[in-house]
N, C-alpha and C. Protein backbone atom coordinates (compact mmCIF):
# COMPACT_ATOMS: atom_id res chain seq x y z
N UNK A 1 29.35 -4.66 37.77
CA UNK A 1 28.62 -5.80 37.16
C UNK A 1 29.51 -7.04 37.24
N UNK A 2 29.04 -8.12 37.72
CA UNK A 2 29.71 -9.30 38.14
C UNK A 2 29.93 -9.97 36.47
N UNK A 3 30.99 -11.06 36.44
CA UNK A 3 31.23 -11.67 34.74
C UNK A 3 29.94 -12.41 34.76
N UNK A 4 28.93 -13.06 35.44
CA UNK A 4 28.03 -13.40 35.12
C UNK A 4 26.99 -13.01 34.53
N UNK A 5 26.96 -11.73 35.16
CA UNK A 5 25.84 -10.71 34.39
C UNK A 5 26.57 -9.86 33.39
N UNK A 6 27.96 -9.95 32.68
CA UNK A 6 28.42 -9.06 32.09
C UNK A 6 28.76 -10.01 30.66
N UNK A 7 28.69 -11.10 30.69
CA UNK A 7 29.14 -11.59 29.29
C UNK A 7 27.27 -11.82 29.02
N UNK A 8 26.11 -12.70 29.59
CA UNK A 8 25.17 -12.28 28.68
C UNK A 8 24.61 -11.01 27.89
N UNK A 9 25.44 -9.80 28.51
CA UNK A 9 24.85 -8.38 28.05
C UNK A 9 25.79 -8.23 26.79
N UNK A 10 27.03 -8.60 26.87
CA UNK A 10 28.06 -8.66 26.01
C UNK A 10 27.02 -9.22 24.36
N UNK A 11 26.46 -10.60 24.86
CA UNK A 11 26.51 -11.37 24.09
C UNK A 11 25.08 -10.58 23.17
N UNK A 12 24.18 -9.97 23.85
CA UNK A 12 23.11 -9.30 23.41
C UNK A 12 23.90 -8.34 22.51
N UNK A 13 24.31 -7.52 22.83
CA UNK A 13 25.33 -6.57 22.33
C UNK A 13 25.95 -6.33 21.07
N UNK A 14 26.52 -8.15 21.45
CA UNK A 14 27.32 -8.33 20.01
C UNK A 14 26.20 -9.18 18.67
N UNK A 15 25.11 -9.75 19.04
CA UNK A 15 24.30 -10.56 18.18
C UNK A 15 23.60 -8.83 17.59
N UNK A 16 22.96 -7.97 18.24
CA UNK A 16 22.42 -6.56 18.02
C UNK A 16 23.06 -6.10 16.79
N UNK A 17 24.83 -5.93 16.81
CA UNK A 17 25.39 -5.13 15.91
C UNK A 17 26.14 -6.25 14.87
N UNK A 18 25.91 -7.37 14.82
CA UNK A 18 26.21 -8.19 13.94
C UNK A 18 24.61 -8.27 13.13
N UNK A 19 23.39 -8.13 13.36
CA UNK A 19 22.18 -7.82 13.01
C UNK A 19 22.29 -6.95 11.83
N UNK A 20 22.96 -5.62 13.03
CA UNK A 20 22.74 -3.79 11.89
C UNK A 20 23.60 -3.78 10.82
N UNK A 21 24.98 -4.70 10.90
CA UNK A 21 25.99 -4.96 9.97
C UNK A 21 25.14 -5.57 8.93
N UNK A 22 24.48 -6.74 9.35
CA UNK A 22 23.72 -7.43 7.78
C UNK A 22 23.24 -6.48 7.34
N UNK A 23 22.05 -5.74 8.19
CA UNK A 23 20.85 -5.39 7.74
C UNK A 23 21.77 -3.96 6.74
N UNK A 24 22.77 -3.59 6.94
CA UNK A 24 23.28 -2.62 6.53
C UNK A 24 24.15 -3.22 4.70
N UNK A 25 24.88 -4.04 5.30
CA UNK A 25 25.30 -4.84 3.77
C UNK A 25 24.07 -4.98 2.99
N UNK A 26 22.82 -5.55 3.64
CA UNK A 26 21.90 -6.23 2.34
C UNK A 26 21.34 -4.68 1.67
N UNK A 27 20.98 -3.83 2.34
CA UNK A 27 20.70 -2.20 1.69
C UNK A 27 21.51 -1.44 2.41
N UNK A 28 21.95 -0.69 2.11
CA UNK A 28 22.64 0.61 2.57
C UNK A 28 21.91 1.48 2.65
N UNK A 29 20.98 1.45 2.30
CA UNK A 29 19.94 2.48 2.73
C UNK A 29 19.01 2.65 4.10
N UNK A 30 18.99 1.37 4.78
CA UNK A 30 19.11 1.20 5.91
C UNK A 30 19.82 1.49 7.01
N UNK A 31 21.19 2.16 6.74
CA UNK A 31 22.15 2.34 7.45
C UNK A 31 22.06 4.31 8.36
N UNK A 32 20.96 4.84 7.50
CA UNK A 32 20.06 6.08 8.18
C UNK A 32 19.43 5.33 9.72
N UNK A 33 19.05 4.30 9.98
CA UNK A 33 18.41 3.85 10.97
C UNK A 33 19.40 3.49 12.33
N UNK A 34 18.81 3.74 12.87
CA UNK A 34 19.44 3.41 14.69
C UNK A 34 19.64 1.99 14.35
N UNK A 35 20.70 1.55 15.06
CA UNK A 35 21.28 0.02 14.82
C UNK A 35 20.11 -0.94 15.19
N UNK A 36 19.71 -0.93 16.45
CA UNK A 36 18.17 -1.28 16.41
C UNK A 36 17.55 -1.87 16.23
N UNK A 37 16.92 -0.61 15.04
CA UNK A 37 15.77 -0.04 14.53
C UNK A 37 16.55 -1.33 13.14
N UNK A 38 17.50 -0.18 12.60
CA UNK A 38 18.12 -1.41 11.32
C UNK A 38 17.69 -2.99 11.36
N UNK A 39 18.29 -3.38 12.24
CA UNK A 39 18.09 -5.08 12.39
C UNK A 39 16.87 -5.32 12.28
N UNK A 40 15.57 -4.57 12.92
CA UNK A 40 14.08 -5.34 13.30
C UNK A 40 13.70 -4.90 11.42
N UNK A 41 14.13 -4.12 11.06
CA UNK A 41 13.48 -3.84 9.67
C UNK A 41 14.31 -4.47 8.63
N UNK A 42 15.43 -4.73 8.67
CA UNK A 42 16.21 -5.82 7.68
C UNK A 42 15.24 -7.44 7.82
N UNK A 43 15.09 -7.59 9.39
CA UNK A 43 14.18 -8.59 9.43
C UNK A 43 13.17 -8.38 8.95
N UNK A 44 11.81 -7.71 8.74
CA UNK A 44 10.99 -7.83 8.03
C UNK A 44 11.33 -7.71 6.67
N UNK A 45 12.07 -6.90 6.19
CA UNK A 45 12.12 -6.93 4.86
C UNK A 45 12.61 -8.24 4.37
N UNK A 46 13.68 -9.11 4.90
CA UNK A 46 14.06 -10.17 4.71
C UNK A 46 12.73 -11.19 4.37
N UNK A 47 12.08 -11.40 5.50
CA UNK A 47 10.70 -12.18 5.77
C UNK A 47 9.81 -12.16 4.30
N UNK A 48 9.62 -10.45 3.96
CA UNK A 48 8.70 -9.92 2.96
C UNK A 48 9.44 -10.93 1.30
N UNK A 49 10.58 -10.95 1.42
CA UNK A 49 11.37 -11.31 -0.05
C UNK A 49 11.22 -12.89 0.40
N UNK A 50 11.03 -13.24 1.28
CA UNK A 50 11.28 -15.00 1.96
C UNK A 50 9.59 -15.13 1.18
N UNK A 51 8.79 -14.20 1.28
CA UNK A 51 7.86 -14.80 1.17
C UNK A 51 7.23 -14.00 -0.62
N UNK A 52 7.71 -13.86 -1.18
CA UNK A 52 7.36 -13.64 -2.27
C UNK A 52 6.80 -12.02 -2.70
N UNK A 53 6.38 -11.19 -0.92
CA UNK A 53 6.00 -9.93 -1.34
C UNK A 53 6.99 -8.87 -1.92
N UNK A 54 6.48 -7.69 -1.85
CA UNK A 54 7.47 -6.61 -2.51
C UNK A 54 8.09 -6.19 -1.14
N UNK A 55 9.50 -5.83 -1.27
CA UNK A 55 10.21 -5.40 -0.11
C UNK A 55 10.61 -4.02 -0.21
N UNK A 56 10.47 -3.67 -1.60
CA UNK A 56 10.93 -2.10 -1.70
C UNK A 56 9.85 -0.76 -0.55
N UNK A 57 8.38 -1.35 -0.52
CA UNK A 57 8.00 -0.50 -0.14
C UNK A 57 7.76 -0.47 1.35
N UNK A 58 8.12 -1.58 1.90
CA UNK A 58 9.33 -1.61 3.37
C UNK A 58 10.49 -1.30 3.83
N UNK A 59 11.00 -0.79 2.66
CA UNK A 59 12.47 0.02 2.96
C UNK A 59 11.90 1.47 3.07
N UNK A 60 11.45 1.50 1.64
CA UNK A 60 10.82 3.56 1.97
C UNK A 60 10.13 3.69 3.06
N UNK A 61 9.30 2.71 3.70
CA UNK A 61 8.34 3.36 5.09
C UNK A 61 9.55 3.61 5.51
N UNK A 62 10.50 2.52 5.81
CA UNK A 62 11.36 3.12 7.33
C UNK A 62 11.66 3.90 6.69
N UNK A 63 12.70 4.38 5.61
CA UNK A 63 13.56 5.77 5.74
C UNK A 63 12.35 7.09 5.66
N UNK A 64 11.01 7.06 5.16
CA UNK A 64 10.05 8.02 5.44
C UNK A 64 10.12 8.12 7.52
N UNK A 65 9.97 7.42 7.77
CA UNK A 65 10.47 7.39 8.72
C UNK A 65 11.21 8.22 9.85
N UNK A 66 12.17 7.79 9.07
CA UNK A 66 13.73 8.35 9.61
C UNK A 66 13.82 9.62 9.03
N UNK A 67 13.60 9.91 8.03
CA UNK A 67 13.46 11.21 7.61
C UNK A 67 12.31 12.29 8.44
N UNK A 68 11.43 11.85 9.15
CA UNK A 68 10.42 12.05 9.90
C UNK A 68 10.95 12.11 11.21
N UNK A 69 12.09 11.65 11.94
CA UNK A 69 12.91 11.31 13.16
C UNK A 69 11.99 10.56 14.04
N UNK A 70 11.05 9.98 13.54
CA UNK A 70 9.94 9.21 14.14
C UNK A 70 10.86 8.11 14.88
N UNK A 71 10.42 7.61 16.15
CA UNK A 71 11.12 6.83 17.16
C UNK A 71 11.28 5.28 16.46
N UNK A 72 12.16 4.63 17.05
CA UNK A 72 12.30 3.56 16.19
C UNK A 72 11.44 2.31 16.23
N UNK A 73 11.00 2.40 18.08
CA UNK A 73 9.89 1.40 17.72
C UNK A 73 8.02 1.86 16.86
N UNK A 74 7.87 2.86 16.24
CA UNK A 74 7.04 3.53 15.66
C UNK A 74 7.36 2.70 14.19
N UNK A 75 8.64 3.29 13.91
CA UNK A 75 9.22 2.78 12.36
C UNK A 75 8.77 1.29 11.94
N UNK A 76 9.77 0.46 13.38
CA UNK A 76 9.07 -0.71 13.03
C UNK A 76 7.70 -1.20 12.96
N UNK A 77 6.77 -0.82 14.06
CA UNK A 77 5.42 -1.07 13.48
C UNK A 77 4.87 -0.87 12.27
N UNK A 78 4.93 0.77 11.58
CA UNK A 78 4.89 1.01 10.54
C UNK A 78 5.34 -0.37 9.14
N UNK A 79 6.50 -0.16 9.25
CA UNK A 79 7.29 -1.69 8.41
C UNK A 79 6.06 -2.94 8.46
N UNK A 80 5.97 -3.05 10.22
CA UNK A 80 5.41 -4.81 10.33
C UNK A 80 3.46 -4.38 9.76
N UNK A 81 3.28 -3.71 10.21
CA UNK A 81 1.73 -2.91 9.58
C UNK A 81 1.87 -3.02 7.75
N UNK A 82 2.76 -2.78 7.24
CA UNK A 82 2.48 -2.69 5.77
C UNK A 82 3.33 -3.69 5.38
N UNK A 83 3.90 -4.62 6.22
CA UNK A 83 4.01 -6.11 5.48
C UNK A 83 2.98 -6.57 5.60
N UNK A 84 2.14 -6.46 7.23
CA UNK A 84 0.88 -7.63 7.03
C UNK A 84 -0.22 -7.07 5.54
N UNK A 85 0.02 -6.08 5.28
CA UNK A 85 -1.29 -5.31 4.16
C UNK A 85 -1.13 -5.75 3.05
N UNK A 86 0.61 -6.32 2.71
CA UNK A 86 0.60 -6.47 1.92
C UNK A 86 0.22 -7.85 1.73
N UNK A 87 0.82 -8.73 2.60
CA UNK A 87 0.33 -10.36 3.31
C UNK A 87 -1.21 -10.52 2.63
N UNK A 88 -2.02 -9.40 3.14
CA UNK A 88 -3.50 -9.62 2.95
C UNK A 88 -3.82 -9.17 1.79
N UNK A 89 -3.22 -8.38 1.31
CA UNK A 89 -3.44 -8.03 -0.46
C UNK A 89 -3.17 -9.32 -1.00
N UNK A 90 -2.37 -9.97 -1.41
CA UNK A 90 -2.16 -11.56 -2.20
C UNK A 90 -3.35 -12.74 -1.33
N UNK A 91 -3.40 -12.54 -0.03
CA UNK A 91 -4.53 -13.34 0.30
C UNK A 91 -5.53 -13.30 -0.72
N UNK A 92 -6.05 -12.18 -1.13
CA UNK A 92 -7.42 -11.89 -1.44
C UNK A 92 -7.23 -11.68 -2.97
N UNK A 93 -5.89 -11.44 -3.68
CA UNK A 93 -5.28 -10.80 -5.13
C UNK A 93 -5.18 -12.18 -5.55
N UNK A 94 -4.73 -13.08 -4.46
CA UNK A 94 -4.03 -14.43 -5.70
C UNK A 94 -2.71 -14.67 -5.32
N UNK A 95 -2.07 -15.74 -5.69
CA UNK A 95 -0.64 -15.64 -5.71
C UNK A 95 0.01 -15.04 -6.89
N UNK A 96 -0.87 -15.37 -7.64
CA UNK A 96 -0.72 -14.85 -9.59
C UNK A 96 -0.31 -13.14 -8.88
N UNK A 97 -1.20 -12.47 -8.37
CA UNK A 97 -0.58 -11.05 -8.73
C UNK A 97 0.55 -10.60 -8.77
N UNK A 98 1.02 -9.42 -9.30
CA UNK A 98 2.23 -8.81 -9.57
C UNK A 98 2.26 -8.45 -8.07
N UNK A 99 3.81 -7.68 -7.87
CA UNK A 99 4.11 -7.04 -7.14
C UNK A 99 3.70 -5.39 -7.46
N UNK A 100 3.38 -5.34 -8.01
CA UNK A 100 2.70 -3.89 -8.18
C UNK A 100 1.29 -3.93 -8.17
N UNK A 101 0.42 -4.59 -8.27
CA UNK A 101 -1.17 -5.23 -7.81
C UNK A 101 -1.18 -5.13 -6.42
N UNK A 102 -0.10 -6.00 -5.65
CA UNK A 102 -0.15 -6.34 -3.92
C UNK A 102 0.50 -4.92 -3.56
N UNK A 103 1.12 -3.97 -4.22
CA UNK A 103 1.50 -2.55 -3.33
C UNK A 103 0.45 -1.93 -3.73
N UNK A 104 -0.54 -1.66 -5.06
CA UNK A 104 -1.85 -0.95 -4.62
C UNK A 104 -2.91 -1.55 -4.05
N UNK A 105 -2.84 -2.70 -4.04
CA UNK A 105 -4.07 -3.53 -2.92
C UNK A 105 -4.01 -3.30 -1.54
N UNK A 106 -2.43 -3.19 -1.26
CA UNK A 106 -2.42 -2.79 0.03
C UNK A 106 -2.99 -1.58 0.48
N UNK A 107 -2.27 -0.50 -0.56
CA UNK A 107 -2.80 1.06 -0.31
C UNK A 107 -4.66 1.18 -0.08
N UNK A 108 -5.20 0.68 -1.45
CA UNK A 108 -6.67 -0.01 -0.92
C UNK A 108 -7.09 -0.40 0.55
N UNK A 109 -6.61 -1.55 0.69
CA UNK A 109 -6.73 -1.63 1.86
C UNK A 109 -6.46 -0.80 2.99
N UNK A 110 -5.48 0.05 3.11
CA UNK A 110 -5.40 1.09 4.19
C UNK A 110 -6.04 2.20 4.39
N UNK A 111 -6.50 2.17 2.66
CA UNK A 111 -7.43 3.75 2.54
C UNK A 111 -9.18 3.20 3.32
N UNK A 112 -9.54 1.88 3.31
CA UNK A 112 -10.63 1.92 4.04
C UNK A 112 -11.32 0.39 2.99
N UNK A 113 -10.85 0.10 1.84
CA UNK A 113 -11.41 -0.76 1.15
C UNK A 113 -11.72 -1.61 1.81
N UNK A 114 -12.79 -2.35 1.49
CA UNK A 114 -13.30 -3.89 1.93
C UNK A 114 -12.90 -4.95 1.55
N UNK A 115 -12.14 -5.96 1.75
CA UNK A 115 -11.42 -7.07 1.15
C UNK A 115 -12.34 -7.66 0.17
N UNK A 116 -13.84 -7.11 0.39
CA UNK A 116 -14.90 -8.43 -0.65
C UNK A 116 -14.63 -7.08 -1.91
N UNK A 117 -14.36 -5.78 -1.90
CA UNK A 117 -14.17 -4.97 -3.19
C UNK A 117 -13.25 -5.82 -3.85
N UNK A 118 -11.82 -5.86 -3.11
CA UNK A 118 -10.47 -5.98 -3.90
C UNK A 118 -11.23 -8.06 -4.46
N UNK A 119 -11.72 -8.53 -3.94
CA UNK A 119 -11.74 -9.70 -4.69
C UNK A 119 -12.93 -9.58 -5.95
N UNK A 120 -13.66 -8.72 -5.72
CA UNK A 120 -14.61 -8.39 -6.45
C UNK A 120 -13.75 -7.73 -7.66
N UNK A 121 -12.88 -6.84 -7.88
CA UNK A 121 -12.44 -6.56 -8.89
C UNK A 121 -11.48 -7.37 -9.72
N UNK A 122 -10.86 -8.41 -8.76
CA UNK A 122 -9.99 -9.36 -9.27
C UNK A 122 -10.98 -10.49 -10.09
N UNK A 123 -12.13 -10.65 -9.53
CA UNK A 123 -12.83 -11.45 -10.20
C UNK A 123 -13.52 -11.14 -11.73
N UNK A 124 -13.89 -9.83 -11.84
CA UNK A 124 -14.71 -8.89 -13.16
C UNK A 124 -14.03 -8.55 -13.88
N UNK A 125 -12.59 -7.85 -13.57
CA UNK A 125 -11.39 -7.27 -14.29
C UNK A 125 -10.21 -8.26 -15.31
N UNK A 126 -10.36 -8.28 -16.45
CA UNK A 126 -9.31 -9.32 -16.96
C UNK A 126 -7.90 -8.50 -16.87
N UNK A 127 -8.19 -7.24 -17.08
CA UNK A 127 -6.59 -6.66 -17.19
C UNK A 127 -5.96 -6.80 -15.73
N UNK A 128 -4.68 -6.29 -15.47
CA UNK A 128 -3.97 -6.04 -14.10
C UNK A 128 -4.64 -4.80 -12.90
N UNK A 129 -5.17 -5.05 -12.44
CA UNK A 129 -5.70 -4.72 -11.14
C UNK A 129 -4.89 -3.19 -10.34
N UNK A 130 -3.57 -2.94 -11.04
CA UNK A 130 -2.72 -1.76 -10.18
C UNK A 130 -3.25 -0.32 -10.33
N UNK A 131 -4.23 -0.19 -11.58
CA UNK A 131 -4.52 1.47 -11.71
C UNK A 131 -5.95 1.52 -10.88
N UNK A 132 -6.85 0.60 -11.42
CA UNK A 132 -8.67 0.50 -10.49
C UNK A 132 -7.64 0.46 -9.10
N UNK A 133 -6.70 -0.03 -8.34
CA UNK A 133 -7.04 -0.13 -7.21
C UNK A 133 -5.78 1.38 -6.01
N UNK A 134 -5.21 2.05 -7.57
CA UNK A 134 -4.42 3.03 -7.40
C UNK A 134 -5.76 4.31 -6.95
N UNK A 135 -6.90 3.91 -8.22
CA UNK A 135 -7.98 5.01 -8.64
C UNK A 135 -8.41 5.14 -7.11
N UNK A 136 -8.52 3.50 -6.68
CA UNK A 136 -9.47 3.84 -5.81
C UNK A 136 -9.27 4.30 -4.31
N UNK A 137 -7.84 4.37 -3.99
CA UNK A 137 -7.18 4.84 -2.78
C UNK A 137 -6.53 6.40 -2.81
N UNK A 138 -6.90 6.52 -4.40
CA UNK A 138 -6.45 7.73 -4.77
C UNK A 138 -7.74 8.55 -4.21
N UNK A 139 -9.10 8.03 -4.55
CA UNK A 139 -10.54 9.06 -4.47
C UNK A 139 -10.56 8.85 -3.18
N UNK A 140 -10.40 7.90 -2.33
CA UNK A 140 -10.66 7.89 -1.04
C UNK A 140 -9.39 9.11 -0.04
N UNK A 141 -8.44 9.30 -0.47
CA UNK A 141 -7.47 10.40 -0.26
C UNK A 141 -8.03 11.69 -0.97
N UNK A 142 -8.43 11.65 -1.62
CA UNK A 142 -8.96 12.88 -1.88
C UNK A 142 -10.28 13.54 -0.93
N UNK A 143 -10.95 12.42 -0.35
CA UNK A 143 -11.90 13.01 0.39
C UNK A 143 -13.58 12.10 0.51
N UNK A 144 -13.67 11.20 -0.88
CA UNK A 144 -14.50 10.30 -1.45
C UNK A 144 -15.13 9.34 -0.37
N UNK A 145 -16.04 8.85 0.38
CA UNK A 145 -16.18 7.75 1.03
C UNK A 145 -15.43 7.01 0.73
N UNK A 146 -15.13 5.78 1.20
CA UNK A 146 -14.37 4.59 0.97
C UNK A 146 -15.44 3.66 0.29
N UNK A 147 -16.54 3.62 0.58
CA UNK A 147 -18.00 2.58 -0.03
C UNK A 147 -18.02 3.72 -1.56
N UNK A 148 -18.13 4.63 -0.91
CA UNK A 148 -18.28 5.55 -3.00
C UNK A 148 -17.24 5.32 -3.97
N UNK A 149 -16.03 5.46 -3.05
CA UNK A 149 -14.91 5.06 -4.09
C UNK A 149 -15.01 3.85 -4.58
N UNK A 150 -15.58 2.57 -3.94
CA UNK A 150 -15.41 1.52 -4.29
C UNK A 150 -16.66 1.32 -5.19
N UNK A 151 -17.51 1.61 -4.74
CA UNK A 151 -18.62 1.50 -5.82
C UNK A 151 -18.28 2.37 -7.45
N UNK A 152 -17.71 3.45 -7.54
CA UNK A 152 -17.33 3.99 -8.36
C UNK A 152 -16.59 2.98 -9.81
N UNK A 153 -15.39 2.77 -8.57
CA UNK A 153 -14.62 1.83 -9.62
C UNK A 153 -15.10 0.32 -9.96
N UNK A 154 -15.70 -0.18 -9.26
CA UNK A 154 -16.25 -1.47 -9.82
C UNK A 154 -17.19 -1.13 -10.48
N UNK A 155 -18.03 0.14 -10.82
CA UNK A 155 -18.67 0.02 -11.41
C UNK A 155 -18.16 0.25 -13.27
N UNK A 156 -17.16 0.60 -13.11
CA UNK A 156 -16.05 0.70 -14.02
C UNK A 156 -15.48 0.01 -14.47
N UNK A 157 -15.14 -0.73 -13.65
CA UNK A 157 -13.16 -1.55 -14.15
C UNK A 157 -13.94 -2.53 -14.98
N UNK A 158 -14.90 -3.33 -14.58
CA UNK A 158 -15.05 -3.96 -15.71
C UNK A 158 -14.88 -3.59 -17.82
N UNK A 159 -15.07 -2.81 -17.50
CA UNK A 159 -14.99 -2.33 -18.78
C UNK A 159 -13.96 -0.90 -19.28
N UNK A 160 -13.41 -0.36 -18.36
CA UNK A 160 -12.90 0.85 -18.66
C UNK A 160 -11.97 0.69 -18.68
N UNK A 161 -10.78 1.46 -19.31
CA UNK A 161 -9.49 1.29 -19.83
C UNK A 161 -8.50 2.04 -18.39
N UNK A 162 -7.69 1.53 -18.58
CA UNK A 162 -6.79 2.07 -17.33
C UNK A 162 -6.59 3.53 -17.48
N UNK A 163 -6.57 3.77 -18.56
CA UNK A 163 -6.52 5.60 -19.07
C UNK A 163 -8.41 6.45 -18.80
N UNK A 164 -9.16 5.74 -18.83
CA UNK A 164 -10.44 5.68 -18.57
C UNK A 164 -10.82 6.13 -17.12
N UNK A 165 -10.08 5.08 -16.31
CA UNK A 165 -10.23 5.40 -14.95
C UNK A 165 -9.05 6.36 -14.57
N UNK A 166 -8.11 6.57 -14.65
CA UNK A 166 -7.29 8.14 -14.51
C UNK A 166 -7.92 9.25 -14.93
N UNK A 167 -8.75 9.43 -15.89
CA UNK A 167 -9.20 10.36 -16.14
C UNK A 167 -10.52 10.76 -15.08
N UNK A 168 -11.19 9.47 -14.92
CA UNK A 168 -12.14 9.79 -14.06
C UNK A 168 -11.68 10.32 -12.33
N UNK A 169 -10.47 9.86 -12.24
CA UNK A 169 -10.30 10.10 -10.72
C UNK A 169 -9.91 11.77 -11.02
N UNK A 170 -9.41 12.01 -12.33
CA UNK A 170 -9.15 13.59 -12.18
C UNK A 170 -10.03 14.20 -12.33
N UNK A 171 -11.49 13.89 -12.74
CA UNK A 171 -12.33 14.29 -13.44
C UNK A 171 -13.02 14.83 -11.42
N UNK A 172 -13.03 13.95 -11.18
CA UNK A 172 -13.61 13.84 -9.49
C UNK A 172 -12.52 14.73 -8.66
N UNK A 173 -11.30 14.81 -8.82
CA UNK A 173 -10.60 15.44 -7.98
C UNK A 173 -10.63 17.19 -8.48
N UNK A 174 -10.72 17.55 -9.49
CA UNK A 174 -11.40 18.57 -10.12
C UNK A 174 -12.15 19.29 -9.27
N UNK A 175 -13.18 18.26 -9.52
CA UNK A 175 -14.42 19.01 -9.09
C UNK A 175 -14.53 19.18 -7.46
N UNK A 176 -14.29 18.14 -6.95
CA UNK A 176 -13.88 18.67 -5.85
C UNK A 176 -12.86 19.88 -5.07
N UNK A 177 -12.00 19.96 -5.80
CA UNK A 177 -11.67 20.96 -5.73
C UNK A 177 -11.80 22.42 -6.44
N UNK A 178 -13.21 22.52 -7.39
CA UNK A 178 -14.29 23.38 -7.42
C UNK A 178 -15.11 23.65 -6.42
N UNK A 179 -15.21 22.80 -5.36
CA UNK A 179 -16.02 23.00 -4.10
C UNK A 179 -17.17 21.96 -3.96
N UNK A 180 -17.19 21.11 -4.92
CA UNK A 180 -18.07 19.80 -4.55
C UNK A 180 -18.15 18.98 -3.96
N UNK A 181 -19.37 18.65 -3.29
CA UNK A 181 -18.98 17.57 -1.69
C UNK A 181 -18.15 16.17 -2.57
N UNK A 182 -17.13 15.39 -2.06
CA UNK A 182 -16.59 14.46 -2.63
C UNK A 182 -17.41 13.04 -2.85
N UNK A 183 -18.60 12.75 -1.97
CA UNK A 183 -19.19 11.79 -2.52
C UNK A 183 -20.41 12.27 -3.60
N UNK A 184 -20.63 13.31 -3.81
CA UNK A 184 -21.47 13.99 -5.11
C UNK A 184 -20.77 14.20 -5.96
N UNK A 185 -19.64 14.64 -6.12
CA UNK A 185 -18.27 14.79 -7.25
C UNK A 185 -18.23 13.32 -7.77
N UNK A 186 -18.19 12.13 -6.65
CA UNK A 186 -17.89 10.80 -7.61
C UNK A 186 -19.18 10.01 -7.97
N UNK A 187 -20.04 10.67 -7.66
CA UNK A 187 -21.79 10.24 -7.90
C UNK A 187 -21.76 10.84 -9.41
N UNK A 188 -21.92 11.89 -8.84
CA UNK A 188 -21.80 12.88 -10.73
C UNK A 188 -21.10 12.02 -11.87
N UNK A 189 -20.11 11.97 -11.63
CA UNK A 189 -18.98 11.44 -12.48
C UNK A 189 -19.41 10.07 -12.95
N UNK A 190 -20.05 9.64 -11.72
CA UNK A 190 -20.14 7.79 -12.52
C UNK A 190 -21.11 8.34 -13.53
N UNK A 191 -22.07 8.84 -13.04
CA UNK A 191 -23.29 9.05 -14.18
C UNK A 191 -22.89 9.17 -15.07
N UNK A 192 -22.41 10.47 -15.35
CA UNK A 192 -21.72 10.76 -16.49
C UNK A 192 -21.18 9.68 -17.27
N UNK A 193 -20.48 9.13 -16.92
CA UNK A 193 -19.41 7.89 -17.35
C UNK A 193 -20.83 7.26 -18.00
N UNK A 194 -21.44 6.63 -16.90
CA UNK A 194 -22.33 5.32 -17.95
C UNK A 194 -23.45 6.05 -18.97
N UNK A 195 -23.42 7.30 -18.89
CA UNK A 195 -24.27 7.97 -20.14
C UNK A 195 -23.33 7.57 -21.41
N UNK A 196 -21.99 7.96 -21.00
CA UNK A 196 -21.66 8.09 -22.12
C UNK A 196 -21.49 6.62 -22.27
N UNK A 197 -21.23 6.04 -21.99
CA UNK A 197 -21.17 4.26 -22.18
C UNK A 197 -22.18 3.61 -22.67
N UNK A 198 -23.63 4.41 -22.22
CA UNK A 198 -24.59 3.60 -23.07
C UNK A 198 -24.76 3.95 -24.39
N UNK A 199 -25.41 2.81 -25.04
CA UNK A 199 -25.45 3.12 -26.95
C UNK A 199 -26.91 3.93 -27.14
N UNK A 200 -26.30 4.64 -27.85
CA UNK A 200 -27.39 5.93 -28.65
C UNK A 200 -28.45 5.18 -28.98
N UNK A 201 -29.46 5.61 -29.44
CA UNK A 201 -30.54 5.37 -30.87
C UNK A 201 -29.40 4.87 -31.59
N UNK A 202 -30.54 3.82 -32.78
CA UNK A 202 -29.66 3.57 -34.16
C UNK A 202 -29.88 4.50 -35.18
């Protein structure tokens, strides 16, 4: 290799592992990752805290990851995939939301939610938004449509207590795992719910 072509490779080389060094000082927990791999995900996570989102749950993808021996350009997509989710969770949450609102909005969003749900509950719901939108990525993992789950909980959150809707997602995961189809398990359940919600005779 001639010095012409040998100091720009140098210079790639050395900017690469002066990268994995940051990305390694700012977490050490990063330092499981291919040098790399380290730098492109110190960069997003950097980006994620530049911009006000949560960065913790861009560190656990990669080391889920790495613990997975999943290739490194995989990792990073993963990372740049659940920064943009989270990007689009505060689009649609607010800037007001917590950082624990924009990590279950995101999950929402990946489980299949419709961005007009998550603004729909931000709009009806006075309390914090992290358990309705935990409930509702929770029923859709369990097996639930993504339109049932969402109809479920909005038909809820307005009024139901965050302990209200935990109970109902167990109430549905139950039964489903009694052997009930999962969008009849969370059909059942709403019913139930607004029986008991409506007022008796006087």
């Amino acid at each position: 290799m001639t010095a012409r072509r040998l100091l720009p490779a140098l210079a790639v080389g050395l900017v690469a592992t002066l990268l994995a060094r940051r990305a390694a000082a700012q977490d050490p927990r990063l330092a499981r990752l291919e040098p790399g791999t380290r730098a492109l995900v110190a960069a997003l996570v950097d980006s994620a805290r530049a911009a006000g989102l949560p960065a913790e749950p861009l560190v656990q993808r990669a080391l889920e990851g790495a613990t997975k021996r999943a290739p490194g350009d995989r990792i990073v997509a993963a990372v740049r995939r659940l920064g943009a989710d989270l990007g689009r969770a505060r689009e649609i949450l607010g800037s007001a939301a917590s950082l624990a609102e924009l990590e279950a909005g995101a999950a929402a969003l990946r489980a299949g939610a419709a961005p007009a749900v998550l603004a729909e509950l931000r709009r009806t719901r006075r309390q914090p938004l992290t358990v309705p939108l935990a409930v509702l990525a929770d029923l859709v993992a369990s097996g639930v449509p993504a339109d049932s789950a969402a109809t479920a909980v909005l038909a809820l959150a307005a009024t139901a207590r965050d302990a209200d809707l935990v109970e109902f997602r167990r109430a549905v995961e139950r039964d489903i795992a009694l052997g009930a189809p999962p969008a009849a398990a969370a059909s059942v359940r709403l019913n139930a719910a607004a029986r008991e919600a409506r007022p008796g005779p006087p």
